[in-house]
N, C-alpha and C. Protein backbone atom coordinates (compact mmCIF):
# COMPACT_ATOMS: atom_id res chain seq x y z
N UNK A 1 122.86 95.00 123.63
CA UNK A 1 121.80 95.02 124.60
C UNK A 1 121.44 96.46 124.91
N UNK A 2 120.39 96.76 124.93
CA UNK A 2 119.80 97.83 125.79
C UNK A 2 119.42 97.94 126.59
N UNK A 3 119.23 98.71 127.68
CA UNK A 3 118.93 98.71 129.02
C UNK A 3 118.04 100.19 129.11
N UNK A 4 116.49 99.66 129.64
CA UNK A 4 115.96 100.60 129.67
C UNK A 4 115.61 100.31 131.00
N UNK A 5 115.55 101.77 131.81
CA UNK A 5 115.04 101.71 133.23
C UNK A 5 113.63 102.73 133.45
N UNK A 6 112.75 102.10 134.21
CA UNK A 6 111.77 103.00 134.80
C UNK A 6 111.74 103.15 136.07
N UNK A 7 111.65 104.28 136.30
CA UNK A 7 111.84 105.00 137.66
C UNK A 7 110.90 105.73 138.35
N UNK A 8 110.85 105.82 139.50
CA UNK A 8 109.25 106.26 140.16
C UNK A 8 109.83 106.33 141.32
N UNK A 9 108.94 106.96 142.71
CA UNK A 9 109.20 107.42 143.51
C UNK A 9 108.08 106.61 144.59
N UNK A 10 108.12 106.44 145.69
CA UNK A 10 107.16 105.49 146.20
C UNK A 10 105.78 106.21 146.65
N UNK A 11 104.75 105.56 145.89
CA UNK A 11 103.26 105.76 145.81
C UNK A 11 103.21 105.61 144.86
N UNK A 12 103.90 105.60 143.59
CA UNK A 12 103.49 105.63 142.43
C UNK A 12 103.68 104.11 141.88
N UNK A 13 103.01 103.44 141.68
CA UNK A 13 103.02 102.00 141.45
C UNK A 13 103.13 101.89 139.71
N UNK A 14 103.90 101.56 139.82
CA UNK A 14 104.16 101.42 138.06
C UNK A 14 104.36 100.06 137.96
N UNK A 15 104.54 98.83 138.95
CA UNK A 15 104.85 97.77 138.39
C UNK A 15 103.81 97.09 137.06
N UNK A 16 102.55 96.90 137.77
CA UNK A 16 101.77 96.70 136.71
C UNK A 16 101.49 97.13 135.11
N UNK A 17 102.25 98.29 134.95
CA UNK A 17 102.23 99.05 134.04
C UNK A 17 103.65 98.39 133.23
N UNK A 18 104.30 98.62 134.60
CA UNK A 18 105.62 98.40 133.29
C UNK A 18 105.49 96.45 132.43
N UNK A 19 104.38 95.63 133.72
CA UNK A 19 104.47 94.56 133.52
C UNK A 19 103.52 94.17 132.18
N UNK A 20 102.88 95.24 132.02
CA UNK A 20 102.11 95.02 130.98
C UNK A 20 102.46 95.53 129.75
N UNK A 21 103.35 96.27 130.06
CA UNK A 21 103.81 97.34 128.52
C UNK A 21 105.08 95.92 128.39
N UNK A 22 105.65 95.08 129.42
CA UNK A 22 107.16 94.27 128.70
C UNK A 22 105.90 93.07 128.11
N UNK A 23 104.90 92.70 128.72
CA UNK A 23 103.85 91.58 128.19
C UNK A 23 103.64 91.99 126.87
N UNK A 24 103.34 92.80 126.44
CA UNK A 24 103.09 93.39 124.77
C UNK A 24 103.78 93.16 124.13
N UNK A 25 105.33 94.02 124.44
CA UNK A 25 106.53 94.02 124.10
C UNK A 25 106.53 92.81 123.60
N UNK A 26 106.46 91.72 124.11
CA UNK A 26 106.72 90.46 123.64
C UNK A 26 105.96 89.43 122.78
N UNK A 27 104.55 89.59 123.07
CA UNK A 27 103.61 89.91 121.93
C UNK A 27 103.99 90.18 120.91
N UNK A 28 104.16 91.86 120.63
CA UNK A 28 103.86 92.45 119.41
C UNK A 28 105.41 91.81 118.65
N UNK A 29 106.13 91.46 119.43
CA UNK A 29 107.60 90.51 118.81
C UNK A 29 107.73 89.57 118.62
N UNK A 30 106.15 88.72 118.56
CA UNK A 30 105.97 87.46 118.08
C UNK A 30 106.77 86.15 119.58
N UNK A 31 106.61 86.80 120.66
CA UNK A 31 107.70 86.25 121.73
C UNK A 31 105.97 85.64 122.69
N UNK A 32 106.05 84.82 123.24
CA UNK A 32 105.08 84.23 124.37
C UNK A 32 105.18 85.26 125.61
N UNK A 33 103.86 85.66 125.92
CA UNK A 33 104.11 86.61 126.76
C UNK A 33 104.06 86.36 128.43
N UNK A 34 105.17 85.79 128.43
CA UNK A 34 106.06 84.98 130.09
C UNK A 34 107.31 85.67 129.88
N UNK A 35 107.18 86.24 131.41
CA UNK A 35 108.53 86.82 131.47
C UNK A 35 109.43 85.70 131.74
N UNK A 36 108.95 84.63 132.50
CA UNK A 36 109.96 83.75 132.48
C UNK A 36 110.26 82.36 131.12
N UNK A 37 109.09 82.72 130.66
CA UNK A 37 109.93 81.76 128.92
C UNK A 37 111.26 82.16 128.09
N UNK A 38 111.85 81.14 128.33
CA UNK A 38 113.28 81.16 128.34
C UNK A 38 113.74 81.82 126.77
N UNK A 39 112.89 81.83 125.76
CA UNK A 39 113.03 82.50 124.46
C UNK A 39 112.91 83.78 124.57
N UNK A 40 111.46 83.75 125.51
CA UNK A 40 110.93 85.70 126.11
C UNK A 40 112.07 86.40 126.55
N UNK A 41 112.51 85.39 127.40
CA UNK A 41 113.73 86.50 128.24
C UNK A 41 114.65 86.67 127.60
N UNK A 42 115.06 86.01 126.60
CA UNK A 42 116.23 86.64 125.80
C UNK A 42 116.21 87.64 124.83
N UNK A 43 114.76 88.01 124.84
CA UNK A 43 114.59 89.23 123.65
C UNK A 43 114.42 90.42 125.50
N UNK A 44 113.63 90.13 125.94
CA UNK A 44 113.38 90.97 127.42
C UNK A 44 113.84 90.12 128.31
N UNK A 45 114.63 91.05 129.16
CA UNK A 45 114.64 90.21 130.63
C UNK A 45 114.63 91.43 131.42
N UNK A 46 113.24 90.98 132.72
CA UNK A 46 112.79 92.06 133.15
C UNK A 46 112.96 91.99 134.78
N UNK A 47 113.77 93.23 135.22
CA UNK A 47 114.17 92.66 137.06
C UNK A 47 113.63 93.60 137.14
N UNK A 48 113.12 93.40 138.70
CA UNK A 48 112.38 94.58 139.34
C UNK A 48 113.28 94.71 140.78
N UNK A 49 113.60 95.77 141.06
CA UNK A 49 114.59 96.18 142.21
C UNK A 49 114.42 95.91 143.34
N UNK A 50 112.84 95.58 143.75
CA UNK A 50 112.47 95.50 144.89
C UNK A 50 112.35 93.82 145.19
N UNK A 51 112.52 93.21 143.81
CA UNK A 51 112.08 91.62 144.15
C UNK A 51 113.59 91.00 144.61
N UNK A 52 114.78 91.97 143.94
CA UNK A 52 116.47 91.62 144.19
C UNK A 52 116.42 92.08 145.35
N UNK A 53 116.10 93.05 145.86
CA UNK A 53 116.25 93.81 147.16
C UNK A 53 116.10 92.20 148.59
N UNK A 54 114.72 92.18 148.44
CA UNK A 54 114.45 91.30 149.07
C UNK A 54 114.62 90.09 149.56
N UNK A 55 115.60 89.41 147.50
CA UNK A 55 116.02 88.17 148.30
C UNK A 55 117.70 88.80 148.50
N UNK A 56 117.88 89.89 148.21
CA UNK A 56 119.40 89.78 148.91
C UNK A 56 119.32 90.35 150.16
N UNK A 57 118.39 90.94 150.82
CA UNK A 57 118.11 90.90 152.13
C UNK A 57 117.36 90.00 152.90
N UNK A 58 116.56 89.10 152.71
CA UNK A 58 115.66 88.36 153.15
C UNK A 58 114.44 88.83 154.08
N UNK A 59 114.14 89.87 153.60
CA UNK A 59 113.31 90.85 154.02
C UNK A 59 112.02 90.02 153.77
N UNK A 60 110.89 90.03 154.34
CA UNK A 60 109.61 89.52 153.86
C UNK A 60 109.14 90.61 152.64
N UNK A 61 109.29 91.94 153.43
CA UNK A 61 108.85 93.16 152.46
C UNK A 61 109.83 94.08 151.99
N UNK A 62 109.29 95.06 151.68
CA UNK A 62 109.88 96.21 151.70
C UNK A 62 109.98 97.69 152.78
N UNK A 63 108.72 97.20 153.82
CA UNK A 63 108.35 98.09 154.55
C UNK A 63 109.13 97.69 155.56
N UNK A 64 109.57 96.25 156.05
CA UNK A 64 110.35 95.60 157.25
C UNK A 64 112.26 95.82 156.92
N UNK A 65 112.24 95.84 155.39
CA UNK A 65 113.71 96.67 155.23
C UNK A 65 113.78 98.29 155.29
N UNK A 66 113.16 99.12 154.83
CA UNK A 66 112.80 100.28 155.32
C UNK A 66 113.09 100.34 156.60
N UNK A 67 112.43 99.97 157.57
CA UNK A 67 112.11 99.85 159.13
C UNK A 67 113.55 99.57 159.97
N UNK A 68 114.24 98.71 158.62
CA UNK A 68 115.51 98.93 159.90
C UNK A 68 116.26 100.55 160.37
N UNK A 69 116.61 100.45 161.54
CA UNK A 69 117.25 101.26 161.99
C UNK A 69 118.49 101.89 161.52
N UNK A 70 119.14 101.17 161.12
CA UNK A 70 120.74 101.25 160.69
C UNK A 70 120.84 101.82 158.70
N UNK A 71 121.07 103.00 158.82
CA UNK A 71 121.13 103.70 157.41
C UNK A 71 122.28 102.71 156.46
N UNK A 72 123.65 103.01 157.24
CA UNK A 72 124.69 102.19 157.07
C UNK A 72 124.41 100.56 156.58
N UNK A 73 123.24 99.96 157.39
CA UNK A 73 123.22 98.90 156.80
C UNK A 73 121.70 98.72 155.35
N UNK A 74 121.49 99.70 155.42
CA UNK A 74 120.17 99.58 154.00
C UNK A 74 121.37 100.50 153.25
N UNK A 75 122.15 100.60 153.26
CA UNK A 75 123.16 101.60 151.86
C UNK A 75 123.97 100.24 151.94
N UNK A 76 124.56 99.23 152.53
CA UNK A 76 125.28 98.46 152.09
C UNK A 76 124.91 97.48 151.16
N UNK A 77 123.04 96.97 152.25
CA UNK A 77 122.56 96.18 151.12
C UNK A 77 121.74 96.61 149.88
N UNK A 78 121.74 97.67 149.39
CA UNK A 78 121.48 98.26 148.32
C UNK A 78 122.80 98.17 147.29
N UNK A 79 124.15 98.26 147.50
CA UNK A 79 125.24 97.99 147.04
C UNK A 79 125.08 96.83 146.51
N UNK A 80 124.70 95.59 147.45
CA UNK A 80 124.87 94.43 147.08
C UNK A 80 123.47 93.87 146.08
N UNK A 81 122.66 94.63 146.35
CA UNK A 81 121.47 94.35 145.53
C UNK A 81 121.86 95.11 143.80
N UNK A 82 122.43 96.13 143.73
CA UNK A 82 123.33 96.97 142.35
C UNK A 82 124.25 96.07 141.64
N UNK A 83 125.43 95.76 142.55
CA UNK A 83 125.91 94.64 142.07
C UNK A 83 125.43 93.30 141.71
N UNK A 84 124.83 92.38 142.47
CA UNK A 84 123.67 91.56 141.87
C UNK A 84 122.92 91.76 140.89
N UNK A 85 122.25 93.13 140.70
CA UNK A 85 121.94 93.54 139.11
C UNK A 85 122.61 93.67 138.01
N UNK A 86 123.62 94.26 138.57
CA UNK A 86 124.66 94.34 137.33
C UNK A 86 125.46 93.49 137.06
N UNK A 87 125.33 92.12 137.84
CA UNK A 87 125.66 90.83 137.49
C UNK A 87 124.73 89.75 136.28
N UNK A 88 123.41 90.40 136.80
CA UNK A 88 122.53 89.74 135.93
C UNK A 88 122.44 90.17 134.79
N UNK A 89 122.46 91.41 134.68
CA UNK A 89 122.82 92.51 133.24
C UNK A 89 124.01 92.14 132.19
N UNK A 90 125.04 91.85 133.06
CA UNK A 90 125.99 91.61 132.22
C UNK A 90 126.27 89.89 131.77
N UNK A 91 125.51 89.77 132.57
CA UNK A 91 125.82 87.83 132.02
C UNK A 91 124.14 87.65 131.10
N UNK A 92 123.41 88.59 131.05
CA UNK A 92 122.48 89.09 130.33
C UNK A 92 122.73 88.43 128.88
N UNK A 93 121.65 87.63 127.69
CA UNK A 93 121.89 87.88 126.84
C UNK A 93 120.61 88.45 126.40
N UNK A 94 119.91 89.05 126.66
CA UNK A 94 118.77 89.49 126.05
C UNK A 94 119.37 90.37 125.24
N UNK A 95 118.04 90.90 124.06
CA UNK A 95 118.40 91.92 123.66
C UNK A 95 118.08 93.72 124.50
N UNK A 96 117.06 93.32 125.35
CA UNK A 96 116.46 94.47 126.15
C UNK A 96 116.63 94.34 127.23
N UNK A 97 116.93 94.77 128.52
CA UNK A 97 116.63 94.70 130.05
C UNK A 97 115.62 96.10 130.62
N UNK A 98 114.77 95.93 131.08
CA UNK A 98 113.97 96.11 131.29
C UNK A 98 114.21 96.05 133.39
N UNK A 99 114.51 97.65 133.95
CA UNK A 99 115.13 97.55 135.26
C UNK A 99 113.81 98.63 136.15
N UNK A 100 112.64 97.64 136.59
CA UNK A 100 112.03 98.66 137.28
C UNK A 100 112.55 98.87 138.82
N UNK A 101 112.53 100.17 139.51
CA UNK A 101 113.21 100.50 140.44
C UNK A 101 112.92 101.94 140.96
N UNK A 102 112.26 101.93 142.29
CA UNK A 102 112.03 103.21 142.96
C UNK A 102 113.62 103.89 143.93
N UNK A 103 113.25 105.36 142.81
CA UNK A 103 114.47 106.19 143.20
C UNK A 103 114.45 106.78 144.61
N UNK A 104 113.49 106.66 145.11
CA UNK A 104 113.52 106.81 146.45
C UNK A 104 112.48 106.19 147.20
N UNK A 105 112.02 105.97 148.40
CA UNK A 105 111.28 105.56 149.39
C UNK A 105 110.83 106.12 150.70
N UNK A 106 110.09 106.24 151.25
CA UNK A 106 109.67 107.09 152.34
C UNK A 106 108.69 105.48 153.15
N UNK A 107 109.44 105.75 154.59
CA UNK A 107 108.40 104.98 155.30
C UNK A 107 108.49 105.51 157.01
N UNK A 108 107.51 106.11 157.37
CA UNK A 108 107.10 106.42 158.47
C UNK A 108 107.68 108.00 158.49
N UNK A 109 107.47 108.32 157.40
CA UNK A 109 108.40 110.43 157.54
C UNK A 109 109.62 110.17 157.01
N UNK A 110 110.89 108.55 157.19
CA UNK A 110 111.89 108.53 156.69
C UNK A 110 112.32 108.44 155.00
N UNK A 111 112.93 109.36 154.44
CA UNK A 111 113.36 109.49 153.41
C UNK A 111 114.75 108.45 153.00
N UNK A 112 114.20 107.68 152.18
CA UNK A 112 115.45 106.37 151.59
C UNK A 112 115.72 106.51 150.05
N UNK A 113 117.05 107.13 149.80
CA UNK A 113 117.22 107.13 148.59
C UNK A 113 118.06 105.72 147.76
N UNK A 114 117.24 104.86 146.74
CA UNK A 114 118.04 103.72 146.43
C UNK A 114 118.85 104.02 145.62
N UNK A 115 118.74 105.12 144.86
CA UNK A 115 119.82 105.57 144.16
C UNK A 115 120.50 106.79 144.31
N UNK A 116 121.56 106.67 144.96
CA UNK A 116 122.40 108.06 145.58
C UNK A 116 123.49 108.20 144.51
């Protein structure tokens, strides 16, 4: 398996981009281009950090997890959102993973790094 990650910083919206470059990907590999067709995902399987984030916080957004107060508790559930990835990674059989994920975040002046 390979594991390729794209990384960005917040303002820079790459989801669409990356969602369209793994849609090709699968295309040009003769694969149906659904990330969730169960053949697709085993050549790609594509997580996005912010969609794990969310349901392992139950955040509506991203701006209402940001917003909490408690540093201590957005570094714990970022732990648990890593591990949850790297659960899915490794029970993974694709041949590609495909991990979009902003290396940092800013909301209201506050600086949030998801990857420390």
């Amino acid at each position: 398996m390979k594991l390729t990650i794209f990384g960005g910083i917040t303002g820079f919206d790459k989801t669409d981009f990356i969602r369209n470059f793994t849609l090709k990907s699968l295309e040009k590999h003769g694969y149906v281009a659904d990330l969730e067709d169960e053949e697709s995902r085993n050549f790609i399987h594509y997580i996005k950090f912010e969609d794990v984030l969310l349901d392992v916080t139950g955040s509506a957004d991203i701006s209402r997890f940001l917003a909490r107060p408690s540093i201590h508790d957005k570094i714990i559930s970022v732990e648990r959102v890593f591990s949850r990835i790297g659960t899915q990674i490794k029970e993974s059989e694709a041949e590609h993973v495909f991990l979009n994920i902003h290396f940092s975040c800013t909301h209201q002046s506050q600086f949030f790094g998801a990857v420390c």
